[in-house]
PDB file of N, CA and C in Angstrom:
ATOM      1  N   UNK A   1      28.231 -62.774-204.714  1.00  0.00           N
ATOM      2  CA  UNK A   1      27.203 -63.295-203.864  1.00  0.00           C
ATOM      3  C   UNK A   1      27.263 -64.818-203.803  1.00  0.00           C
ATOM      4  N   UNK A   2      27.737 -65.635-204.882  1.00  0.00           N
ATOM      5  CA  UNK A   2      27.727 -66.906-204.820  1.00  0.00           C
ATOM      6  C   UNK A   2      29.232 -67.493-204.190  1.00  0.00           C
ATOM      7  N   UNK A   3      30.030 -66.502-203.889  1.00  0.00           N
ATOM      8  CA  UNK A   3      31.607 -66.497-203.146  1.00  0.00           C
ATOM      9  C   UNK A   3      31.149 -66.521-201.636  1.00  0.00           C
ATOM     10  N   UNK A   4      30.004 -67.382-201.192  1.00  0.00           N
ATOM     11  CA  UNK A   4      30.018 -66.866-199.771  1.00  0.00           C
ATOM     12  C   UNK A   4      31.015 -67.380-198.606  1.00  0.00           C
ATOM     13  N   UNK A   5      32.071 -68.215-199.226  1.00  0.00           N
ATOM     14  CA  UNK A   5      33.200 -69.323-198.434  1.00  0.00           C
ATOM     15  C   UNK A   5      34.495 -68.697-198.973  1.00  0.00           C
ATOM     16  N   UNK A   6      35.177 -67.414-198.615  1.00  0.00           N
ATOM     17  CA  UNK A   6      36.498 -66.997-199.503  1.00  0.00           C
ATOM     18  C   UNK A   6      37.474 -68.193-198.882  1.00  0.00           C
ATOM     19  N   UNK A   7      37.354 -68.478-197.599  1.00  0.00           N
ATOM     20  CA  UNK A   7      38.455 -69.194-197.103  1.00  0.00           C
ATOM     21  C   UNK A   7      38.711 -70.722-197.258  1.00  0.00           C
ATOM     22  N   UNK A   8      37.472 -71.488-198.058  1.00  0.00           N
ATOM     23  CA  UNK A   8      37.982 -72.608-198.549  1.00  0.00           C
ATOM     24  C   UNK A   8      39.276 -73.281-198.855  1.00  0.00           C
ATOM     25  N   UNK A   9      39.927 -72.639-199.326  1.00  0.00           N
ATOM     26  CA  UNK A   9      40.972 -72.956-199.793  1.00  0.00           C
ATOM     27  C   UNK A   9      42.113 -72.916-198.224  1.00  0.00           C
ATOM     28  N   UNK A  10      41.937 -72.230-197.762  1.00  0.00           N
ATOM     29  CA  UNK A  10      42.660 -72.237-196.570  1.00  0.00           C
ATOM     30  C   UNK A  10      42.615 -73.628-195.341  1.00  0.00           C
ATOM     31  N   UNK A  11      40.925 -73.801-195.623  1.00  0.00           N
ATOM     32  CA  UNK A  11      41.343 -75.796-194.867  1.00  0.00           C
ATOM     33  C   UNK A  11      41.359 -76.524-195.505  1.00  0.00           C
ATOM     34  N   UNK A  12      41.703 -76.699-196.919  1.00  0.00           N
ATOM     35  CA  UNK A  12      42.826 -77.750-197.587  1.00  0.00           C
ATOM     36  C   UNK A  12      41.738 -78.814-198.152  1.00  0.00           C
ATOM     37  N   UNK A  13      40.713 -78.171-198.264  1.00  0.00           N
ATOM     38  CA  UNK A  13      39.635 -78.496-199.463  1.00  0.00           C
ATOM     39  C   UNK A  13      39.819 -78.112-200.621  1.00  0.00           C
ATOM     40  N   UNK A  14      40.052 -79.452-201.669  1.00  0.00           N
ATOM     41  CA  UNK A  14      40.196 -79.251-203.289  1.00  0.00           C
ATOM     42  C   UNK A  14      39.517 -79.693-203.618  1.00  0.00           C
ATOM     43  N   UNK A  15      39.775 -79.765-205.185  1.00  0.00           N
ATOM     44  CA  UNK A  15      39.249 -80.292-206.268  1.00  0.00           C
ATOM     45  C   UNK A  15      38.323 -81.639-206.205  1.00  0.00           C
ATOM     46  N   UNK A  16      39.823 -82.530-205.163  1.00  0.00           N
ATOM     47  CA  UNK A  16      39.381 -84.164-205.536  1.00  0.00           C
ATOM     48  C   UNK A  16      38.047 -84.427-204.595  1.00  0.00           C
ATOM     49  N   UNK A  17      38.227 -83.217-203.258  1.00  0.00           N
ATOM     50  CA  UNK A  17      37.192 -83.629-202.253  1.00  0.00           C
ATOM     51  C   UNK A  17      35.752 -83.098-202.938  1.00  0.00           C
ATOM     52  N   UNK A  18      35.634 -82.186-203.562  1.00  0.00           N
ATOM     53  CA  UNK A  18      34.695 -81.926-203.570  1.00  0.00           C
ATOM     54  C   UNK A  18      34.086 -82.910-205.541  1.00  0.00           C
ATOM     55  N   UNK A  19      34.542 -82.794-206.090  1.00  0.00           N
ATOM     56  CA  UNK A  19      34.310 -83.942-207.117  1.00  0.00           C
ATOM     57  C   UNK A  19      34.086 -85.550-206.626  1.00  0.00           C
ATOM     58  N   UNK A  20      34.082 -85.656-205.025  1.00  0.00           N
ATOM     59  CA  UNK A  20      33.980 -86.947-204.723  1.00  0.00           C
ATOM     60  C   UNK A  20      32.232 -86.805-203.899  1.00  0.00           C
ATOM     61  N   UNK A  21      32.495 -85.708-203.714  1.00  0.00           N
ATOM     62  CA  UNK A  21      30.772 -85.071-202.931  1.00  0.00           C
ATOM     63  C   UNK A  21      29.947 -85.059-204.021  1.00  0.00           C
ATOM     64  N   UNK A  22      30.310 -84.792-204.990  1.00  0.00           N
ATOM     65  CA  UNK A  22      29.286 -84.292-206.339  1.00  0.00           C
ATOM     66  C   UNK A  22      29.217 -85.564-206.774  1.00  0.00           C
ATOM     67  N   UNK A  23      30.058 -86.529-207.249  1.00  0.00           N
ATOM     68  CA  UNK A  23      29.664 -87.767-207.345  1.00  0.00           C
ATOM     69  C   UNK A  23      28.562 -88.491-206.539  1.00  0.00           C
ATOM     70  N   UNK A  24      28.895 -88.255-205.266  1.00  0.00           N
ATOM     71  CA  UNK A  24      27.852 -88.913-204.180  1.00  0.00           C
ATOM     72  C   UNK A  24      26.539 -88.488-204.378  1.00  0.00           C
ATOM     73  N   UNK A  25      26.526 -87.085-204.213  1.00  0.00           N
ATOM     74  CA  UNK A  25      25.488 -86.779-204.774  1.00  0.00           C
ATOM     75  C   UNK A  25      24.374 -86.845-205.631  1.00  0.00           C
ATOM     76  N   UNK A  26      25.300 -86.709-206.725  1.00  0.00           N
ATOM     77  CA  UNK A  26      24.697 -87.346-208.130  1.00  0.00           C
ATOM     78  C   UNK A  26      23.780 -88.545-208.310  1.00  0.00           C
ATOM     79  N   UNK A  27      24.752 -89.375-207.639  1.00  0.00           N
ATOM     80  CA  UNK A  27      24.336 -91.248-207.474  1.00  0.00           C
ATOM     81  C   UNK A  27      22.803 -91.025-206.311  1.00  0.00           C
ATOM     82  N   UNK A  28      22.944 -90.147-205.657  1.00  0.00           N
ATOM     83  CA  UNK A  28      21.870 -89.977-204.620  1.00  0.00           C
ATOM     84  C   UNK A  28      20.827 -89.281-205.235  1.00  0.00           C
ATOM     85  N   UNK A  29      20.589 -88.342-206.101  1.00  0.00           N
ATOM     86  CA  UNK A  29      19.837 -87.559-206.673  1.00  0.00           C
ATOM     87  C   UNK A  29      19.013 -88.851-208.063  1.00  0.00           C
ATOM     88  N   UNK A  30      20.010 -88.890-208.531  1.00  0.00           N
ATOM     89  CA  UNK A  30      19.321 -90.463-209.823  1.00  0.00           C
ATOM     90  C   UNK A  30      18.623 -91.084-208.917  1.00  0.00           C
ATOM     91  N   UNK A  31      18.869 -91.931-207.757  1.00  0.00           N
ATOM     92  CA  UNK A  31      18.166 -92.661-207.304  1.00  0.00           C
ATOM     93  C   UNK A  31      17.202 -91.930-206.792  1.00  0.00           C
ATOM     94  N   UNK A  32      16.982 -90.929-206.171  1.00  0.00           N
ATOM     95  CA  UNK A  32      15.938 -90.285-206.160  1.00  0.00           C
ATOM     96  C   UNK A  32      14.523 -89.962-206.844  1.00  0.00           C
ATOM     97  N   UNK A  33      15.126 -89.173-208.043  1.00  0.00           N
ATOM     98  CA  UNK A  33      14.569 -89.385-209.506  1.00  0.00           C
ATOM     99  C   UNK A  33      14.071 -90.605-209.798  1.00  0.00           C
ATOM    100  N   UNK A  34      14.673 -91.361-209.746  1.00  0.00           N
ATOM    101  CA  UNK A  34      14.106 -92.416-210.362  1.00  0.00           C
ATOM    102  C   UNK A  34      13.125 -93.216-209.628  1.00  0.00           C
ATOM    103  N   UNK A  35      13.298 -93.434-208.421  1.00  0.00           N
ATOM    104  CA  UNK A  35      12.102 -93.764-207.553  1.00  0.00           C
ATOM    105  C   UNK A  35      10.625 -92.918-207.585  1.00  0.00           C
ATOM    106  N   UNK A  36      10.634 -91.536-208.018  1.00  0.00           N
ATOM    107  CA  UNK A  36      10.020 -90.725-208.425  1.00  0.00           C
ATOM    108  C   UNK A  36       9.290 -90.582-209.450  1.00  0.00           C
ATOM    109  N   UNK A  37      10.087 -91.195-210.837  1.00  0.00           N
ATOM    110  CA  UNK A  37       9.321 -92.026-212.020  1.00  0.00           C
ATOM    111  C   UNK A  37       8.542 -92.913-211.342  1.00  0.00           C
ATOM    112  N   UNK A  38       9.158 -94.131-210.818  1.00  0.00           N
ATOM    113  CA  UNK A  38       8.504 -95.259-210.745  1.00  0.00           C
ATOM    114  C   UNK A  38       6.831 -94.681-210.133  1.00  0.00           C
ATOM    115  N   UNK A  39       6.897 -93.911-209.429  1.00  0.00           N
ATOM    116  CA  UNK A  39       6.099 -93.609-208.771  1.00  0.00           C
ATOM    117  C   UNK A  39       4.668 -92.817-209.523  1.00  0.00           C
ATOM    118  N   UNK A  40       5.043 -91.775-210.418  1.00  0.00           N
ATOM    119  CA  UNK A  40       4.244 -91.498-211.707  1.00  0.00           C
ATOM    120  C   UNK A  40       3.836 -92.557-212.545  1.00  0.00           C
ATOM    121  N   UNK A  41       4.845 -93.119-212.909  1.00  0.00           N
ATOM    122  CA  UNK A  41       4.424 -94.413-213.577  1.00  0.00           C
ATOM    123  C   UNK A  41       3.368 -94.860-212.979  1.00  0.00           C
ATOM    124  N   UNK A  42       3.569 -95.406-211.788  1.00  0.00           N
ATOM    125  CA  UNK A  42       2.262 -96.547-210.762  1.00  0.00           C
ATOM    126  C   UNK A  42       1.306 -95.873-210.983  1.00  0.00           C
ATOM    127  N   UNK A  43       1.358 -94.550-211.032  1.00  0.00           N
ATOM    128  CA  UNK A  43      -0.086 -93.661-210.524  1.00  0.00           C
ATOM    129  C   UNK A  43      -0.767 -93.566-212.374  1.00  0.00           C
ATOM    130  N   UNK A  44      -0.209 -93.490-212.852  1.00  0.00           N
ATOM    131  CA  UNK A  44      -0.631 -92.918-214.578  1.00  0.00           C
ATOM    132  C   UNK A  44      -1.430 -94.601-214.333  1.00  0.00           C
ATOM    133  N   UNK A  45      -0.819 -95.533-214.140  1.00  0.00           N
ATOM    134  CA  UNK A  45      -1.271 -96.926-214.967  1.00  0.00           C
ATOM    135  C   UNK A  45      -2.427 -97.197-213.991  1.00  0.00           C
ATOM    136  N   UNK A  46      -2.339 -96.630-212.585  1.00  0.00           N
ATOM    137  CA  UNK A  46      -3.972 -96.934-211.825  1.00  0.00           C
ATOM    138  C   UNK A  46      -4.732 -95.928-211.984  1.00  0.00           C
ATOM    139  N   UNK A  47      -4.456 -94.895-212.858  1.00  0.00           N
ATOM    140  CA  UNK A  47      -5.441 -93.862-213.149  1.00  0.00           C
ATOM    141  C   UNK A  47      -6.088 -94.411-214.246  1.00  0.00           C
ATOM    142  N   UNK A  48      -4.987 -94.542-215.030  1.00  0.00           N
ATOM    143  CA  UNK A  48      -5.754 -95.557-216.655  1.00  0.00           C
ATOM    144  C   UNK A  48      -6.326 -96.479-216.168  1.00  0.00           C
ATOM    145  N   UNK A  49      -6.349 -97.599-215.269  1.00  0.00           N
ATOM    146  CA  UNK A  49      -7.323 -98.427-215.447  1.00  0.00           C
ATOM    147  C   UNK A  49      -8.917 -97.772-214.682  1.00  0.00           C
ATOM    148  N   UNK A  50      -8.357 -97.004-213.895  1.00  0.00           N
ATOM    149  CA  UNK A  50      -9.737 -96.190-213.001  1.00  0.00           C
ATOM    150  C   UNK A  50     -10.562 -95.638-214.009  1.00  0.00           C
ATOM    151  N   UNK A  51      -9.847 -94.831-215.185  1.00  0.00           N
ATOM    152  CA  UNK A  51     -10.529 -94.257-215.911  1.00  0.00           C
ATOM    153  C   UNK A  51     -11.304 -95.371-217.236  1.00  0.00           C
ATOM    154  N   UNK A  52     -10.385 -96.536-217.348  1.00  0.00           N
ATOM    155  CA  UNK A  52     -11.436 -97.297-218.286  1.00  0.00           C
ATOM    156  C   UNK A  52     -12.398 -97.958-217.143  1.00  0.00           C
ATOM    157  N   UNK A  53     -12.491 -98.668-216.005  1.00  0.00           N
ATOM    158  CA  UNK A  53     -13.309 -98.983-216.053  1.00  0.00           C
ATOM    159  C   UNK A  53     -14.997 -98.081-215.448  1.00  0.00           C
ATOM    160  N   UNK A  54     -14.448 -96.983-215.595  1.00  0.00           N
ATOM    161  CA  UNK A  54     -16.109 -95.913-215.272  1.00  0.00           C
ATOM    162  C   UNK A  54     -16.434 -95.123-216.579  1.00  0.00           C
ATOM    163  N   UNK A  55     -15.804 -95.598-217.671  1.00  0.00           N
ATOM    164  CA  UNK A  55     -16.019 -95.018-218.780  1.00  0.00           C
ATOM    165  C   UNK A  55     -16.622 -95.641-219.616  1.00  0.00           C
ATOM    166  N   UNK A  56     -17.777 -95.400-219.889  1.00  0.00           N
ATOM    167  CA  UNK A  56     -19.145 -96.392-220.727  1.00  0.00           C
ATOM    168  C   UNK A  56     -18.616 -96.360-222.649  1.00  0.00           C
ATOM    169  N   UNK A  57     -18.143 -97.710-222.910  1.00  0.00           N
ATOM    170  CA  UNK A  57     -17.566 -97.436-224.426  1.00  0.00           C
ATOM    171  C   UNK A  57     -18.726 -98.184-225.071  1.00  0.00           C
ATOM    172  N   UNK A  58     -19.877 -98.620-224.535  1.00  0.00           N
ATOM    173  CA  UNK A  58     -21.123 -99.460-225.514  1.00  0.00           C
ATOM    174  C   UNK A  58     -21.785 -98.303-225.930  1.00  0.00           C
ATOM    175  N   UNK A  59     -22.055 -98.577-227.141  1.00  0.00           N
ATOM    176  CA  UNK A  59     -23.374 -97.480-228.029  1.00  0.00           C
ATOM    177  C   UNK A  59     -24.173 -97.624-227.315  1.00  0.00           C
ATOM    178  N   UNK A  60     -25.083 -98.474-226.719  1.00  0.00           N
ATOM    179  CA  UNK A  60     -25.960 -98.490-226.033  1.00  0.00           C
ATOM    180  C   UNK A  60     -25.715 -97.609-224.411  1.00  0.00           C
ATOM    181  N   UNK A  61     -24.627 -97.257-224.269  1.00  0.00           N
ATOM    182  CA  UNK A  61     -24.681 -96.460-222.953  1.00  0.00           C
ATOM    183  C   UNK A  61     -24.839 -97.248-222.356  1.00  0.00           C
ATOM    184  N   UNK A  62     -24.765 -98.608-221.889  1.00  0.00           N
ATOM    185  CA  UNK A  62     -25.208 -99.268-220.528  1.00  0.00           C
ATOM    186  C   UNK A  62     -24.074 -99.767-220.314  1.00  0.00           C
ATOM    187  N   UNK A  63     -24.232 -99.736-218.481  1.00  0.00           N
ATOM    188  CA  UNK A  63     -22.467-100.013-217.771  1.00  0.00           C
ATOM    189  C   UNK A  63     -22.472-101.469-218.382  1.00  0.00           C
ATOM    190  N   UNK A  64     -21.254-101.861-218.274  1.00  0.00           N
ATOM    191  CA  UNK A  64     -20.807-103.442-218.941  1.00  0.00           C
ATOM    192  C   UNK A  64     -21.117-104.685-217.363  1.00  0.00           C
ATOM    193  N   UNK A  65     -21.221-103.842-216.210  1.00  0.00           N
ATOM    194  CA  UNK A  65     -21.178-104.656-215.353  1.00  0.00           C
ATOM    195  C   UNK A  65     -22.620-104.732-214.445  1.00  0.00           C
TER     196      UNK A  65
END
């Protein structure tokens, strides 16, 4: 089921072409990923500050502002 191309080999597609796609790839997928961190990142660090500043840390319970 994962043989769905028997004739590959017949238009003179190898090894080097397709190890040069997977490379490309690769380099395209990291950068992907990683723009994707950055992006969690941004959001975690404006959630943390959202969440300290509506979060009352005085014993007295009264907002600071």
């Amino acid at each position: 089921m994962s043989d769905y191309d028997r004739n590959v080999a017949a238009r003179g597609f190898g090894a080097a072409g397709t190890a040069a796609i997977d490379a490309g790839l690769r380099a395209y997928m990291i950068r992907i990923y990683n723009y994707m961190a950055a992006g969690v990142c941004t959001h975690r660090r404006h959630s943390l500050a959202d969440f300290n500043a509506a979060v009352v840390t005085d014993a007295s319970a009264r907002s600071p502002g």
